[in-house]
C-alpha atoms as a PDB file:
ATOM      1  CA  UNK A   1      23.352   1.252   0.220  1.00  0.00           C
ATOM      2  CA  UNK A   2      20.667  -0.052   1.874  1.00  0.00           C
ATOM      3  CA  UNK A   3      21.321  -2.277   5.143  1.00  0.00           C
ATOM      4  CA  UNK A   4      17.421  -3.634   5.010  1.00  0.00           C
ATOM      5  CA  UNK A   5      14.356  -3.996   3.464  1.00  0.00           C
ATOM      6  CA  UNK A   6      11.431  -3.315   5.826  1.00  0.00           C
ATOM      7  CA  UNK A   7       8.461  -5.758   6.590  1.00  0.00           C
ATOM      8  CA  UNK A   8       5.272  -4.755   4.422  1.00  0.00           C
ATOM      9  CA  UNK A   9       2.898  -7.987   5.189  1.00  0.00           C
ATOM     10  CA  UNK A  10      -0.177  -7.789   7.547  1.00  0.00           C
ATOM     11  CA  UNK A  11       0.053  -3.963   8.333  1.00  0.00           C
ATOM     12  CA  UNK A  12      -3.172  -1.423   8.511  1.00  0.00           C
ATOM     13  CA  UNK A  13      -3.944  -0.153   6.376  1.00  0.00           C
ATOM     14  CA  UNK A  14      -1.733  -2.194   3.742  1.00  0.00           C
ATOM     15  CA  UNK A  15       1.565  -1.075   2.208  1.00  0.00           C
ATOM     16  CA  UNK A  16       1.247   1.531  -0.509  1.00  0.00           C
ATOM     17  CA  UNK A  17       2.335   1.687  -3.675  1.00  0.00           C
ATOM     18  CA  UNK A  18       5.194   3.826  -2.796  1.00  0.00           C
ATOM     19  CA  UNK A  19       6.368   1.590   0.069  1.00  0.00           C
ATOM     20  CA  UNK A  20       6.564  -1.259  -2.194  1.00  0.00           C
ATOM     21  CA  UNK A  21       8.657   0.688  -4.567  1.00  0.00           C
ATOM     22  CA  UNK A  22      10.785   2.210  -2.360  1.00  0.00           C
ATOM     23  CA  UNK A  23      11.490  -1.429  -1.062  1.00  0.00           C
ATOM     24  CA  UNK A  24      12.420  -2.701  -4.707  1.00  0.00           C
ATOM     25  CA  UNK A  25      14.657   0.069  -5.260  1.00  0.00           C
ATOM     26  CA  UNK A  26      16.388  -1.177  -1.859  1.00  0.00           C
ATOM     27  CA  UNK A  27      16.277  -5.093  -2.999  1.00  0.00           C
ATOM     28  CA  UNK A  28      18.024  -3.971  -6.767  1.00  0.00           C
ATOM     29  CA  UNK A  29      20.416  -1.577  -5.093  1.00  0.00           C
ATOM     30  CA  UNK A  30      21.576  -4.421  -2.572  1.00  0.00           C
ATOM     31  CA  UNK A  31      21.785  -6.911  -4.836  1.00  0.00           C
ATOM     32  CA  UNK A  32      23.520  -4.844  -7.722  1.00  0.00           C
ATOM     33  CA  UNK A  33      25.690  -2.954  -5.562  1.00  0.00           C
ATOM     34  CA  UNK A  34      24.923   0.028  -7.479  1.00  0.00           C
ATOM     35  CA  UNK A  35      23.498   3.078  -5.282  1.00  0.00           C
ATOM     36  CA  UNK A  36      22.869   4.615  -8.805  1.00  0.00           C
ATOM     37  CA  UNK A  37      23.576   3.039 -11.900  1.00  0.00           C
ATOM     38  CA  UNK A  38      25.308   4.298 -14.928  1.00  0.00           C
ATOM     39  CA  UNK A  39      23.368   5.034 -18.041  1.00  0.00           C
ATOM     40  CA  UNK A  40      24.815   2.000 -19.515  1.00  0.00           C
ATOM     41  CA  UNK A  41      22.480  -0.116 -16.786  1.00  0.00           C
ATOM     42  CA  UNK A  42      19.969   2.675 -15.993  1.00  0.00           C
ATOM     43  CA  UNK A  43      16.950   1.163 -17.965  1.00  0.00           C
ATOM     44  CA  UNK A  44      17.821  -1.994 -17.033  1.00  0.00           C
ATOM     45  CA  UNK A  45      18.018  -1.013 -13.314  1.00  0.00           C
ATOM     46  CA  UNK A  46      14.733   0.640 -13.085  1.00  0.00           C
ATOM     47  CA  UNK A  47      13.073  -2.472 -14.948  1.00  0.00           C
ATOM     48  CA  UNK A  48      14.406  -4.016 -12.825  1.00  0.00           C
ATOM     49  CA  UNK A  49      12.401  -2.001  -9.761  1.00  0.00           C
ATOM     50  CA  UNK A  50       8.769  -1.896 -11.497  1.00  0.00           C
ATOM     51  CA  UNK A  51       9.322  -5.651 -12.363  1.00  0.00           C
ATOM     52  CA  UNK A  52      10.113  -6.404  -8.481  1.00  0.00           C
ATOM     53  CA  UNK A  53       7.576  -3.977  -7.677  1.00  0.00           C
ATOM     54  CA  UNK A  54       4.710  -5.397  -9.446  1.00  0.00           C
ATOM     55  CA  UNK A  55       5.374  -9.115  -8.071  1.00  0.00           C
ATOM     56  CA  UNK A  56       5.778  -8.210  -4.459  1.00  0.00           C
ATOM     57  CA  UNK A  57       2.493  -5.984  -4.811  1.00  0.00           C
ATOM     58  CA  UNK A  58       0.752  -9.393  -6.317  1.00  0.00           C
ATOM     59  CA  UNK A  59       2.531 -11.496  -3.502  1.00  0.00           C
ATOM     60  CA  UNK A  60       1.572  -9.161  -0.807  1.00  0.00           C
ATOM     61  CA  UNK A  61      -1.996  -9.615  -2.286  1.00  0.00           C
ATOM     62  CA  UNK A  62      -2.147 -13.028  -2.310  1.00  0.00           C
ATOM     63  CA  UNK A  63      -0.792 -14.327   1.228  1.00  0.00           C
ATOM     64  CA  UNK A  64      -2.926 -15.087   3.903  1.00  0.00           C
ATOM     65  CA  UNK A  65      -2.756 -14.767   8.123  1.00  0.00           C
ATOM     66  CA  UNK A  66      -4.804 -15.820  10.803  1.00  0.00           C
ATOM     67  CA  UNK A  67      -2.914 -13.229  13.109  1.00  0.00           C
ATOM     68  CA  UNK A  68      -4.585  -9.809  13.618  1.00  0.00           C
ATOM     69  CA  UNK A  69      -2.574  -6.419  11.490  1.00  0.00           C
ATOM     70  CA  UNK A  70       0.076  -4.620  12.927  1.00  0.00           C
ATOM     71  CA  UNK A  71      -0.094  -1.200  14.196  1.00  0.00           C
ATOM     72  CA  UNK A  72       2.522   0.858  12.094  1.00  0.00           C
ATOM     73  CA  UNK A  73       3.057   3.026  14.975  1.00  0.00           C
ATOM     74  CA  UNK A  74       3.458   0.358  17.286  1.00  0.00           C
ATOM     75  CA  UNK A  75       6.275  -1.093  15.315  1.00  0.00           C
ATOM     76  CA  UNK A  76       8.017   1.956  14.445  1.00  0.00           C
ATOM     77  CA  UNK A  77       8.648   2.966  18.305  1.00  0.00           C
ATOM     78  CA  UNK A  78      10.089  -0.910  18.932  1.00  0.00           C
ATOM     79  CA  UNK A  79      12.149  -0.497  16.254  1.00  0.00           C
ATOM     80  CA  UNK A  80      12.940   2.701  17.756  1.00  0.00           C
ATOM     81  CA  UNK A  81      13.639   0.653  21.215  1.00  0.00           C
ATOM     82  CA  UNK A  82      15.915  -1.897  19.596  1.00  0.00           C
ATOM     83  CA  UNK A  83      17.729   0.927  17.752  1.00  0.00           C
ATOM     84  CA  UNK A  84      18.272   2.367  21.435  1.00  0.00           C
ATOM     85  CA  UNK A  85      19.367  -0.452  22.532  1.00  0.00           C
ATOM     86  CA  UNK A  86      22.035  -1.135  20.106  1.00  0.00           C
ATOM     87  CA  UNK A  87      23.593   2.067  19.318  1.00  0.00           C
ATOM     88  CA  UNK A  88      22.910   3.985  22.537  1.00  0.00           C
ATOM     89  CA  UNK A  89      20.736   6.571  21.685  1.00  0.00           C
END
């Protein structure tokens, strides 16, 4: 189960298309509470995905900033710092 879903506005270069999906699968798995659905709900899990996909790739599109993109790296070591932090590492 996921425990979050990971920033993907105002980032160079932009999210990809797998980011986006792999943050969909984490939004329907959270909010389902299924890690992998039965084949009951299987197609109507992974609809589910490419629907949530597909909007949050046009809503990533649309929004605006005046603040400059953020270095991927750069966040991914102060993530790194505040995961120190917390769990001791």
């Amino acid at each position: 189960m996921c425990r979050n879903i990971k920033t993907l506005f105002n980032f160079e270069p932009p999210a990809a298309e797998e980011e986006v999906k792999a943050a969909s699968l984490q939004y329907v798995r959270k909010i389902t509470g299924f890690n992998k659905p039965s084949g009951a709900n299987e197609a109507a899990f992974h609809s589910a995905v490419e629907d949530i996909a597909r909007i949050s790739e046009r809503l990533l599109a649309s929004l605006e900033t005046a603040a400059p993109p953020k270095d991927r790296e750069e966040e991914a070591a102060k993530a790194k710092a505040r995961s120190a932090l917390r769990f001791g590492g």
